[in-house]
C-alpha atoms as a PDB file:
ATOM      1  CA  UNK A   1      54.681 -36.025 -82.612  1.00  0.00           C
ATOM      2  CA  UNK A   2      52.116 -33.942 -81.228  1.00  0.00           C
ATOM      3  CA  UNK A   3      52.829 -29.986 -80.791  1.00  0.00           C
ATOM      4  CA  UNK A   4      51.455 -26.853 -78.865  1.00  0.00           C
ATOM      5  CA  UNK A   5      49.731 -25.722 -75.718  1.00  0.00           C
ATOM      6  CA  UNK A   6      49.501 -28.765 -73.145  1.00  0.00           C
ATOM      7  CA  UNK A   7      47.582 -28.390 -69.553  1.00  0.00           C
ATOM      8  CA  UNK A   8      48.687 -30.262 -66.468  1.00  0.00           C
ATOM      9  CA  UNK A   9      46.595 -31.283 -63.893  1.00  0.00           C
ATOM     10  CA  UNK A  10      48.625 -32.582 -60.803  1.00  0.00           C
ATOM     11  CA  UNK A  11      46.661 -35.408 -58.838  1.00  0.00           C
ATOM     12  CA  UNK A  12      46.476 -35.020 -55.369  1.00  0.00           C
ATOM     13  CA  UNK A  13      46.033 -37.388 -52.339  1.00  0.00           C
ATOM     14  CA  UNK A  14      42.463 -38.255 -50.775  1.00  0.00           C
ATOM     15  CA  UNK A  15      41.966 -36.729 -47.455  1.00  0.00           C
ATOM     16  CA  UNK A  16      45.979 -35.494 -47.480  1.00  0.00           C
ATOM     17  CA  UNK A  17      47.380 -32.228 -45.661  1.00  0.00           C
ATOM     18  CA  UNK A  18      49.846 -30.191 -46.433  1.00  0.00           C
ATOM     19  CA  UNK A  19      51.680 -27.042 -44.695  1.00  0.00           C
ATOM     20  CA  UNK A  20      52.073 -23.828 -45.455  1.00  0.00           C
ATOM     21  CA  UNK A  21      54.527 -21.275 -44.057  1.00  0.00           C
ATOM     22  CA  UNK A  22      52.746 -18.269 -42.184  1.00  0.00           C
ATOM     23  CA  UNK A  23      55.138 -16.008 -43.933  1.00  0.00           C
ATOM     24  CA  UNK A  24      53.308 -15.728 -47.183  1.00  0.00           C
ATOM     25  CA  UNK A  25      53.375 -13.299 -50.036  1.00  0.00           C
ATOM     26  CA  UNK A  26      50.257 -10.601 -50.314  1.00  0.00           C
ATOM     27  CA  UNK A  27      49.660 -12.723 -53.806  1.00  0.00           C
ATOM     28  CA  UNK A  28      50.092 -16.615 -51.778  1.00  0.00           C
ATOM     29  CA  UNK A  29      46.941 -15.257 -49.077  1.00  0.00           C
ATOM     30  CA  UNK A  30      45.023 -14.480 -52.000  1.00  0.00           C
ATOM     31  CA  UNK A  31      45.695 -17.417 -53.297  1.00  0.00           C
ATOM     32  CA  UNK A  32      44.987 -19.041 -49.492  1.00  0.00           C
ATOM     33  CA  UNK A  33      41.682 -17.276 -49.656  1.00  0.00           C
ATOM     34  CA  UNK A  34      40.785 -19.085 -53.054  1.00  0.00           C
ATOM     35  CA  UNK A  35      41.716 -22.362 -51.502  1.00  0.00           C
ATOM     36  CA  UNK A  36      39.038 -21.659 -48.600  1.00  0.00           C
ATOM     37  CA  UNK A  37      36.477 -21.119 -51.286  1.00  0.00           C
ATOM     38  CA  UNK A  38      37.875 -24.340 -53.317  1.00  0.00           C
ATOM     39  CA  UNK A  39      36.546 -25.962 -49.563  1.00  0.00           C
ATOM     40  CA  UNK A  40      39.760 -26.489 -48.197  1.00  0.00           C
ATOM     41  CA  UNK A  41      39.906 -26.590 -44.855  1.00  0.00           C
ATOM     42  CA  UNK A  42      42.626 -24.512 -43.278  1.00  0.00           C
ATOM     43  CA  UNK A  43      44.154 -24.400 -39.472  1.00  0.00           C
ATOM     44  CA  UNK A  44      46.486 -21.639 -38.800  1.00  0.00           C
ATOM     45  CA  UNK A  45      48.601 -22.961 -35.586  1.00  0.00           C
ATOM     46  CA  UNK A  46      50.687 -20.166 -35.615  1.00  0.00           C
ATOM     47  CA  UNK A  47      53.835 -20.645 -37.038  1.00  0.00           C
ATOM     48  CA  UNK A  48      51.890 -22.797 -40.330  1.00  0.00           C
ATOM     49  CA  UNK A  49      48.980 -23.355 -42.250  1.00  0.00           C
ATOM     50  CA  UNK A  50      47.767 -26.409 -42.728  1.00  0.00           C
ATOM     51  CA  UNK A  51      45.559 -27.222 -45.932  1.00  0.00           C
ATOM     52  CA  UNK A  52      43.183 -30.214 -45.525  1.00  0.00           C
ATOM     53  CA  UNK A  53      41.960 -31.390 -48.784  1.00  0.00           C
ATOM     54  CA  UNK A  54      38.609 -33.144 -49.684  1.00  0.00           C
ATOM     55  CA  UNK A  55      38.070 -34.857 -52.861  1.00  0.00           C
ATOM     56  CA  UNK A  56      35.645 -32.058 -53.467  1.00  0.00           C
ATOM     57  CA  UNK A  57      37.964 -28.915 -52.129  1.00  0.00           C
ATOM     58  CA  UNK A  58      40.462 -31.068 -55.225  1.00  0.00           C
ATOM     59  CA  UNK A  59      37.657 -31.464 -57.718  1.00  0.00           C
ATOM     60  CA  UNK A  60      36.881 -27.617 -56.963  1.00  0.00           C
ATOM     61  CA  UNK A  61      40.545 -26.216 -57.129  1.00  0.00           C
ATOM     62  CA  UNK A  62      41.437 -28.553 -60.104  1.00  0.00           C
ATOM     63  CA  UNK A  63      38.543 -28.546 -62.547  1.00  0.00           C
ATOM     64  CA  UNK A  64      36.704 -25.472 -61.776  1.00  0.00           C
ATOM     65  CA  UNK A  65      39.586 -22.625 -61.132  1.00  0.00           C
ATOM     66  CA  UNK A  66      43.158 -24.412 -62.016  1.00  0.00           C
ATOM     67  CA  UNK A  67      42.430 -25.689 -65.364  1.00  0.00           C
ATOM     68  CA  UNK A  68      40.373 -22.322 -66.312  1.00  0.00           C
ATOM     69  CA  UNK A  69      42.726 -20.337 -64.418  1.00  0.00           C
ATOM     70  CA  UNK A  70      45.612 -22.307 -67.101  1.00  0.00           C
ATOM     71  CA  UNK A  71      43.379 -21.990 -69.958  1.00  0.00           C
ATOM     72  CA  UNK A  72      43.427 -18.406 -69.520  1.00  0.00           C
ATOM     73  CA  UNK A  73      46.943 -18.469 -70.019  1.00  0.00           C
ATOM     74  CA  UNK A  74      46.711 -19.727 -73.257  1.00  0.00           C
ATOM     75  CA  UNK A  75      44.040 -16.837 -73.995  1.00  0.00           C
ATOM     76  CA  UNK A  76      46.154 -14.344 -73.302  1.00  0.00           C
ATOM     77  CA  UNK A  77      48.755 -15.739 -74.953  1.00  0.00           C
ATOM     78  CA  UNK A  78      46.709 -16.000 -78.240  1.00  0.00           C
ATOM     79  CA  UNK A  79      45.008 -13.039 -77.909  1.00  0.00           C
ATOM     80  CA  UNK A  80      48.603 -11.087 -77.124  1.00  0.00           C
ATOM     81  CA  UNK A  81      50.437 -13.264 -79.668  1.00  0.00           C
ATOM     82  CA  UNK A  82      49.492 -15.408 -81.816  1.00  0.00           C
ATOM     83  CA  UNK A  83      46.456 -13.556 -83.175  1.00  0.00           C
ATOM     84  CA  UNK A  84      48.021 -10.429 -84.046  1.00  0.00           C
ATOM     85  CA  UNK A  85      50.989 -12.751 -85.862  1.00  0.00           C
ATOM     86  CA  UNK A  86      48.454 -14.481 -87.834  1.00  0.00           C
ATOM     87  CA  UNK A  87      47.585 -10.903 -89.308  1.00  0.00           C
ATOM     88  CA  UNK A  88      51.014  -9.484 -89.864  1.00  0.00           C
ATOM     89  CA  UNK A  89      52.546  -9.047 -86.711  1.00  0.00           C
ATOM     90  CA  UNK A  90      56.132  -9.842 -85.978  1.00  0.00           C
ATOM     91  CA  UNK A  91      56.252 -13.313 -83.662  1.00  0.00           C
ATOM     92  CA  UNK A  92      59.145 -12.748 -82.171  1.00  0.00           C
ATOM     93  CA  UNK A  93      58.752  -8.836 -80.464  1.00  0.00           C
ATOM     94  CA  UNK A  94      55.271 -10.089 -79.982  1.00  0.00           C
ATOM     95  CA  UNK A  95      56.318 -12.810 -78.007  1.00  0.00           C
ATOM     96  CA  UNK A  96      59.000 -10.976 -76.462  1.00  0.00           C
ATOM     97  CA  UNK A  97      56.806  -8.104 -75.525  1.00  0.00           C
ATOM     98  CA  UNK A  98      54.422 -10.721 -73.713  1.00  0.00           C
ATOM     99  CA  UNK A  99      57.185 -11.849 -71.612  1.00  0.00           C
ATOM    100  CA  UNK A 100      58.388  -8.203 -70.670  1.00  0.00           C
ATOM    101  CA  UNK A 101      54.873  -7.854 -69.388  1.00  0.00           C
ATOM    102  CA  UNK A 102      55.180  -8.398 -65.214  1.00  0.00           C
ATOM    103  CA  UNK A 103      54.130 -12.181 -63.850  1.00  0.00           C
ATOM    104  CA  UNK A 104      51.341 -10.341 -61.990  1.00  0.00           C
ATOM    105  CA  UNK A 105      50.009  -8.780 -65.018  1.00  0.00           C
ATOM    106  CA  UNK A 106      49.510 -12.708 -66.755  1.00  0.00           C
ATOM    107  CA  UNK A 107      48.496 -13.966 -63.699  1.00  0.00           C
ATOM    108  CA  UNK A 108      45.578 -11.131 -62.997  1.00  0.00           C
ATOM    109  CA  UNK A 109      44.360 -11.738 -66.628  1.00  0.00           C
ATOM    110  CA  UNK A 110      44.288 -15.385 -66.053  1.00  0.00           C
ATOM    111  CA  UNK A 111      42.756 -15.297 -62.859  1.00  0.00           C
ATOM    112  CA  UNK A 112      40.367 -13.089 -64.083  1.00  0.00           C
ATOM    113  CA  UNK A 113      39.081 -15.310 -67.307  1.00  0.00           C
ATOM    114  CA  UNK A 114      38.619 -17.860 -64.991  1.00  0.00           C
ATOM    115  CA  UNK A 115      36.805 -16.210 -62.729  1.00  0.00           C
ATOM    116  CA  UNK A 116      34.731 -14.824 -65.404  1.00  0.00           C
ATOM    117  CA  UNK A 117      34.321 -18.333 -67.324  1.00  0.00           C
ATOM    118  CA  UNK A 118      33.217 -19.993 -63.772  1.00  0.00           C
ATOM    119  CA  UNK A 119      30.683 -17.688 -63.160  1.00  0.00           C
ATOM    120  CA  UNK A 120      29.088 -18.332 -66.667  1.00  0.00           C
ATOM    121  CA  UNK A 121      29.714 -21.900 -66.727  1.00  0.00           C
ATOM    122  CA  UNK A 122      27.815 -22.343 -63.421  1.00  0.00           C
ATOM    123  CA  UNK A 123      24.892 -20.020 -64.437  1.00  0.00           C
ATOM    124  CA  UNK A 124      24.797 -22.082 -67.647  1.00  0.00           C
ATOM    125  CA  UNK A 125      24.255 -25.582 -65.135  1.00  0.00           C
ATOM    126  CA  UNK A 126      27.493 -26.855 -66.633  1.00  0.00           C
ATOM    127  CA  UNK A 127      30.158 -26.741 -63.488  1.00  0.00           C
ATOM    128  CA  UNK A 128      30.278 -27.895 -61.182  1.00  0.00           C
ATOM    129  CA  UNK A 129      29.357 -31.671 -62.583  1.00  0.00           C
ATOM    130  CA  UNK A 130      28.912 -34.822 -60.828  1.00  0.00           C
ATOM    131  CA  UNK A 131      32.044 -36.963 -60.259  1.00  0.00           C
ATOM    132  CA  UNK A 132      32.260 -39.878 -62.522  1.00  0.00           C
ATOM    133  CA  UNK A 133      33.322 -43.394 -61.003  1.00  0.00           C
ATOM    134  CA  UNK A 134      33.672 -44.517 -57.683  1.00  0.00           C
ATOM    135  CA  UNK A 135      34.921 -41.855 -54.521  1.00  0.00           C
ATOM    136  CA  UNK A 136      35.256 -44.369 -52.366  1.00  0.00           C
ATOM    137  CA  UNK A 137      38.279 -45.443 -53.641  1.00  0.00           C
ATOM    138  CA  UNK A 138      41.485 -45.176 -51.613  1.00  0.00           C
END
């Protein structure tokens, strides 16, 4: 049986919508504001937002900020973790002492490597890359 890290991509629907409460965390309209770069179309009516996705807007969110934005995670985690194990350090308060650290503070690092990685990876011509198959597909 296989072991360690594991990413998850999430498919999402052609052409689908979803809503979004206006009430949103100072983090969640960052997080809006990425989606509007992704190419997501969004419509405030008021009371919601409503987030129209494109199979690029997915392609964009998914491939070139969610699954760098994840692998990030695992950076941090080996850089914070298992790294300084491997030379000595004691797994467990090392481990423990990554998860005292505050959600924000993870999240900023892994936002930032993926920022970071995108911007190389697209002045290196390798993202964003064409889609493979057929997008006509339901």
């Amino acid at each position: 049986m296989a072991s360690g890290p594991v990413l998850y991509l999430e498919a999402v629907k052609r052409d689908d919508c979803y809503t979004l409460s206006s009430s949103l965390s100072p983090e969640f309209q960052v997080e809006l504001d990425r989606l509007r770069s992704d190419g997501h179309k969004i419509v405030h009516d008021g009371r919601h937002y409503v987030v129209h996705v494109t199979p690029e807007s997915a392609r964009h969110t998914l491939l070139y900020r969610t699954m760098l934005h994840e692998i990030g995670h695992w950076v941090d985690w080996k850089e914070k973790v298992e790294i300084p194990a491997d030379h000595g350090g004691d797994w467990l308060a090392l481990s423990d002492a990554y998860f005292a650290r505050p959600d924000s503070e993870r999240e900023a690092f892994a936002h930032r490597y993926a920022d970071t990685m995108a911007k190389q990876l697209t002045a290196a011509g390798k993202i964003p890359f064409s889609a493979q198959g057929n997008d006509d597909r339901p």
